[in-house]
N, C-alpha and C. Protein backbone atom coordinates (compact mmCIF):
# COMPACT_ATOMS: atom_id res chain seq x y z
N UNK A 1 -37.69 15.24 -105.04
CA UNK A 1 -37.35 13.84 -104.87
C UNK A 1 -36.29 13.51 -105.90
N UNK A 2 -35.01 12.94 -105.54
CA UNK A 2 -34.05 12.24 -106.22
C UNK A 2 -33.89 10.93 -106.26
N UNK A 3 -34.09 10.19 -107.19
CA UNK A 3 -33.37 8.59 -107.08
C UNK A 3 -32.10 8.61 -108.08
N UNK A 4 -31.54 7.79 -107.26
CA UNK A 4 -29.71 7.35 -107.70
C UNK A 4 -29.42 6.06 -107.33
N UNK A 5 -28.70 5.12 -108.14
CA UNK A 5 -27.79 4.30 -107.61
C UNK A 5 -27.31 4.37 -106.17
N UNK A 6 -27.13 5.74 -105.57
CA UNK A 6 -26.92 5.39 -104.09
C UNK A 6 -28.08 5.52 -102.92
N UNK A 7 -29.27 5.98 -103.33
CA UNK A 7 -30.12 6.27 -102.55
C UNK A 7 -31.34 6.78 -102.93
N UNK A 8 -32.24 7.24 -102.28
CA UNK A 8 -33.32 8.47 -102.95
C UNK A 8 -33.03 9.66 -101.26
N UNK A 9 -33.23 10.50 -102.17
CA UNK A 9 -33.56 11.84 -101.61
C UNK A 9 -34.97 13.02 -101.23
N UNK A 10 -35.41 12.61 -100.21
CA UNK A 10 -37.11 13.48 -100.75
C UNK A 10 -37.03 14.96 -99.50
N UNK A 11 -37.14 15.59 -100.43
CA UNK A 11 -36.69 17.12 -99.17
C UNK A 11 -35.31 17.27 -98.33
N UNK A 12 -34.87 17.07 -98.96
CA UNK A 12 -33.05 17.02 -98.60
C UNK A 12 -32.60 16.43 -97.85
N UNK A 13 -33.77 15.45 -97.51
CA UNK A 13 -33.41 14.12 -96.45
C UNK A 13 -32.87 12.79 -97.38
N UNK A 14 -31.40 12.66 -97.21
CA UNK A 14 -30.91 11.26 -98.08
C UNK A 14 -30.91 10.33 -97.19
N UNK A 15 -31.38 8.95 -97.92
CA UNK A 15 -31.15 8.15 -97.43
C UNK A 15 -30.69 6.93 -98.12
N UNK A 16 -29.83 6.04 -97.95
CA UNK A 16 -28.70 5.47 -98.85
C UNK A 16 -30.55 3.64 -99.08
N UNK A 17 -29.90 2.54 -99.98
CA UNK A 17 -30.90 1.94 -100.43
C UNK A 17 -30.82 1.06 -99.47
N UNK A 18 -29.37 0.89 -98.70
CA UNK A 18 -28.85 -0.20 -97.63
C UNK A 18 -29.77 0.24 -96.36
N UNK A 19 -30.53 1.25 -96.24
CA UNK A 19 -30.98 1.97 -95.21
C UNK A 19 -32.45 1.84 -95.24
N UNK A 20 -32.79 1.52 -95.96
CA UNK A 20 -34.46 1.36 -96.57
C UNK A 20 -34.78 -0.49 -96.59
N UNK A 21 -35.96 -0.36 -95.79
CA UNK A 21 -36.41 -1.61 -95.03
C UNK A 21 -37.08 -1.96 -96.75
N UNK A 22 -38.12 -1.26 -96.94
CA UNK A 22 -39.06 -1.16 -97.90
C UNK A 22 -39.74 -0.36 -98.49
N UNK A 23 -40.90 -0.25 -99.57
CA UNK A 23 -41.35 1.16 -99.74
C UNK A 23 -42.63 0.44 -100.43
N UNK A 24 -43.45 1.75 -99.88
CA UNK A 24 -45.28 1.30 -100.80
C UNK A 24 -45.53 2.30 -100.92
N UNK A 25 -46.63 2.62 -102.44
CA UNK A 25 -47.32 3.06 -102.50
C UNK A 25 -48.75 3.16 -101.91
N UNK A 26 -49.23 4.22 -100.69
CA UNK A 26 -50.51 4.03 -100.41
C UNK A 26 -51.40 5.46 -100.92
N UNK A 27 -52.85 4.54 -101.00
CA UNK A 27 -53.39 5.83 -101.65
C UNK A 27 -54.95 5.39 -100.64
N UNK A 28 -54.78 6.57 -99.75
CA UNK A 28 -55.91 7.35 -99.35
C UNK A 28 -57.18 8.44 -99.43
N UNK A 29 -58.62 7.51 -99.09
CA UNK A 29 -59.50 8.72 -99.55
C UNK A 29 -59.54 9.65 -97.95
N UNK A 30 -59.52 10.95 -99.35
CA UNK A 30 -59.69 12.04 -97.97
C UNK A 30 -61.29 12.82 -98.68
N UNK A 31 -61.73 12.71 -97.76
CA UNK A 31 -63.23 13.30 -98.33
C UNK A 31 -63.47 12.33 -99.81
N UNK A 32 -64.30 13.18 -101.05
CA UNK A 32 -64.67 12.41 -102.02
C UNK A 32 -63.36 12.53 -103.00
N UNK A 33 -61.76 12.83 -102.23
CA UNK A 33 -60.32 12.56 -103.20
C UNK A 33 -59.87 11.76 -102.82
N UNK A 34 -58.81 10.95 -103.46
CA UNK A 34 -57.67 10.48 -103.14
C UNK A 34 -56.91 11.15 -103.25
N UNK A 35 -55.71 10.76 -101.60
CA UNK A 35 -54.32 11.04 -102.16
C UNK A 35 -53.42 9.93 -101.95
N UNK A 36 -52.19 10.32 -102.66
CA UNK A 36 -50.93 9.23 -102.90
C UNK A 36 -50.26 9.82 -101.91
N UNK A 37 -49.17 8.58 -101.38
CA UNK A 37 -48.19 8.70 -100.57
C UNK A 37 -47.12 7.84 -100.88
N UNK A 38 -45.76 8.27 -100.97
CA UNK A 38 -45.18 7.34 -100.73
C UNK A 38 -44.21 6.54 -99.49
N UNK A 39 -44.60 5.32 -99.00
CA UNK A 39 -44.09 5.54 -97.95
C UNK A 39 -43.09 4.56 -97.36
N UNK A 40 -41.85 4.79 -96.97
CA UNK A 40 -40.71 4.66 -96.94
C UNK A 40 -40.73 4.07 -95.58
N UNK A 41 -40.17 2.81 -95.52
CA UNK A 41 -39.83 2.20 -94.24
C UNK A 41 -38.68 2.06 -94.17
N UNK A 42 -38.07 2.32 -93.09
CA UNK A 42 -36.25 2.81 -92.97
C UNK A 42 -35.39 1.23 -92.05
N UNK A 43 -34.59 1.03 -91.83
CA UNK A 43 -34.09 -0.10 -91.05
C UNK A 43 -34.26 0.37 -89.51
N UNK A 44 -34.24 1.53 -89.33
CA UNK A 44 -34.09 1.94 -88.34
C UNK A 44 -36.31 2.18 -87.71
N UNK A 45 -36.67 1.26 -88.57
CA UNK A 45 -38.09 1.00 -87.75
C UNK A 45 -38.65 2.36 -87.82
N UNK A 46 -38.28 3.29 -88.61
CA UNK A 46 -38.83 4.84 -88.76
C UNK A 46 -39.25 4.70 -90.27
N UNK A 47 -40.39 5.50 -90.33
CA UNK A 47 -40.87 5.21 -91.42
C UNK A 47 -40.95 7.33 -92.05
N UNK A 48 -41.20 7.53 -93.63
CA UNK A 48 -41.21 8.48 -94.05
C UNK A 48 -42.29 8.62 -94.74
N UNK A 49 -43.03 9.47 -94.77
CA UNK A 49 -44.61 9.66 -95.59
C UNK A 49 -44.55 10.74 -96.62
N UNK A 50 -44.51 10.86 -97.59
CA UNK A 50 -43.98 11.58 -98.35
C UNK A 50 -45.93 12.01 -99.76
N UNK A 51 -45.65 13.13 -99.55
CA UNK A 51 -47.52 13.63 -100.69
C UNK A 51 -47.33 13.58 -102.17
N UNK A 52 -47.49 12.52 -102.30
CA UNK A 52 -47.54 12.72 -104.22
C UNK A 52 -48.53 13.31 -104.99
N UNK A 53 -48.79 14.37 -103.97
CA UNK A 53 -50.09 15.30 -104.88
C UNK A 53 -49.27 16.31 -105.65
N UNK A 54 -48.07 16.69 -105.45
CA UNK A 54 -47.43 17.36 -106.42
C UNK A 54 -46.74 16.94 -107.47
N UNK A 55 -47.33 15.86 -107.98
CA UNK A 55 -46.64 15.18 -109.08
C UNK A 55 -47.95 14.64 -109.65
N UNK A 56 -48.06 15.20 -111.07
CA UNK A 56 -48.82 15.01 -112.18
C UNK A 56 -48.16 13.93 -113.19
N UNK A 57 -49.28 13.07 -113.85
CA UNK A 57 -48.54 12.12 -114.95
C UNK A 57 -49.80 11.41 -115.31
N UNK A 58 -49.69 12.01 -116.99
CA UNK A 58 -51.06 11.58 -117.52
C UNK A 58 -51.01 10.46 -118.08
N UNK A 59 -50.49 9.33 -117.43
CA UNK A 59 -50.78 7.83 -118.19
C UNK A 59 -51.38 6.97 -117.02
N UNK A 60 -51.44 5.72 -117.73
CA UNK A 60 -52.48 4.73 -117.01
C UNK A 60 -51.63 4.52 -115.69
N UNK A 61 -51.84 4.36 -114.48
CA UNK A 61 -51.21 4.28 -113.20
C UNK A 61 -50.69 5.74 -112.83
N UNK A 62 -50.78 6.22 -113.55
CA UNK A 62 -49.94 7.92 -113.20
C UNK A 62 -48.35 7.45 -112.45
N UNK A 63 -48.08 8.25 -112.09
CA UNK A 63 -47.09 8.96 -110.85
C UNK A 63 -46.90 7.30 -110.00
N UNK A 64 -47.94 6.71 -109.30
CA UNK A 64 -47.59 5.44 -108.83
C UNK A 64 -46.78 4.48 -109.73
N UNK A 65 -47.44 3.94 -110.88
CA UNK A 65 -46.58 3.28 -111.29
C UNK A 65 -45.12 3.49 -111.88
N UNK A 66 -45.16 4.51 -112.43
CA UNK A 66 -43.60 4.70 -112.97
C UNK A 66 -42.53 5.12 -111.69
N UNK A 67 -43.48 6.00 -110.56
CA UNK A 67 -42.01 6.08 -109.32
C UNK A 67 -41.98 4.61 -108.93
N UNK A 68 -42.55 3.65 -108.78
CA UNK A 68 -42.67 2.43 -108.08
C UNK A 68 -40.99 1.81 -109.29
N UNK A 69 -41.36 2.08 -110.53
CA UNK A 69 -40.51 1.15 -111.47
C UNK A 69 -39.21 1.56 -111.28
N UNK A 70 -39.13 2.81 -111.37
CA UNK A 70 -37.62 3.73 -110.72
C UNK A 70 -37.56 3.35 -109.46
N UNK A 71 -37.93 2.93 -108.34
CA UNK A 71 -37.46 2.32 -107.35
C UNK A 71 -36.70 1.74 -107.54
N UNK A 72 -37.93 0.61 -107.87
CA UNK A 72 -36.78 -0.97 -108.21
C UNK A 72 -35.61 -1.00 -108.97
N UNK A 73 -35.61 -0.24 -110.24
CA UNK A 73 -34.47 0.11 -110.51
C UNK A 73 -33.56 0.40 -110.20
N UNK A 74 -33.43 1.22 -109.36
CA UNK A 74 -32.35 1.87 -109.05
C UNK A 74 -32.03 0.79 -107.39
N UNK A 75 -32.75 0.23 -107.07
CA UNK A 75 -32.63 -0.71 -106.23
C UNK A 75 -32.04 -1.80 -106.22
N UNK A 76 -32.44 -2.40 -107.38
CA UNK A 76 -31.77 -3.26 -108.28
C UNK A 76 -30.00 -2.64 -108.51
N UNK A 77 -29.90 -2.05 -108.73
CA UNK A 77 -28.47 -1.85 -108.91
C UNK A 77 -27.93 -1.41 -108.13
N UNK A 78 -28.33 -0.96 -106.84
CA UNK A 78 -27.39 -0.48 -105.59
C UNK A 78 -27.05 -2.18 -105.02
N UNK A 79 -27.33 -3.30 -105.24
CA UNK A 79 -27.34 -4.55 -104.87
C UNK A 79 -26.22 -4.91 -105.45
């Protein structure tokens, strides 16, 4: 996964920020786990589901909160 001023990138699929409806974090139980997703709603009414089980981060919110803050960031300035 890449975020930039022009877009984010997740599996060599780019997509620019002008192109992105919205984005959430959802977190699903599967059996007695959760998993994270992040998930990307496109303008084009297509949406992207992306597994944040490969991303570790040992603080309070983990992995959700700090990709959520780099969103906006970088969201914030493609504007």
């Amino acid at each position: 996964m890449l975020l930039n001023p022009e877009g984010m990138s997740i599996n060599g699929h780019f997509v620019s920020w002008s192109g992105i409806r919205d984005t959430a974090i959802l977190r699903m139980k599967v059996g007695k786990n959760k998993s994270d997703y992040l998930v990307t709603w496109l303008r084009d009414e297509r949406y992207l589901l992306t597994d944040l089980g490969c991303f570790v981060r040992f603080r309070v919110g983990g992995i959700r909160g700090e990709l959520a803050a780099y969103i906006e960031y970088f969201r914030a300035k493609a504007t």
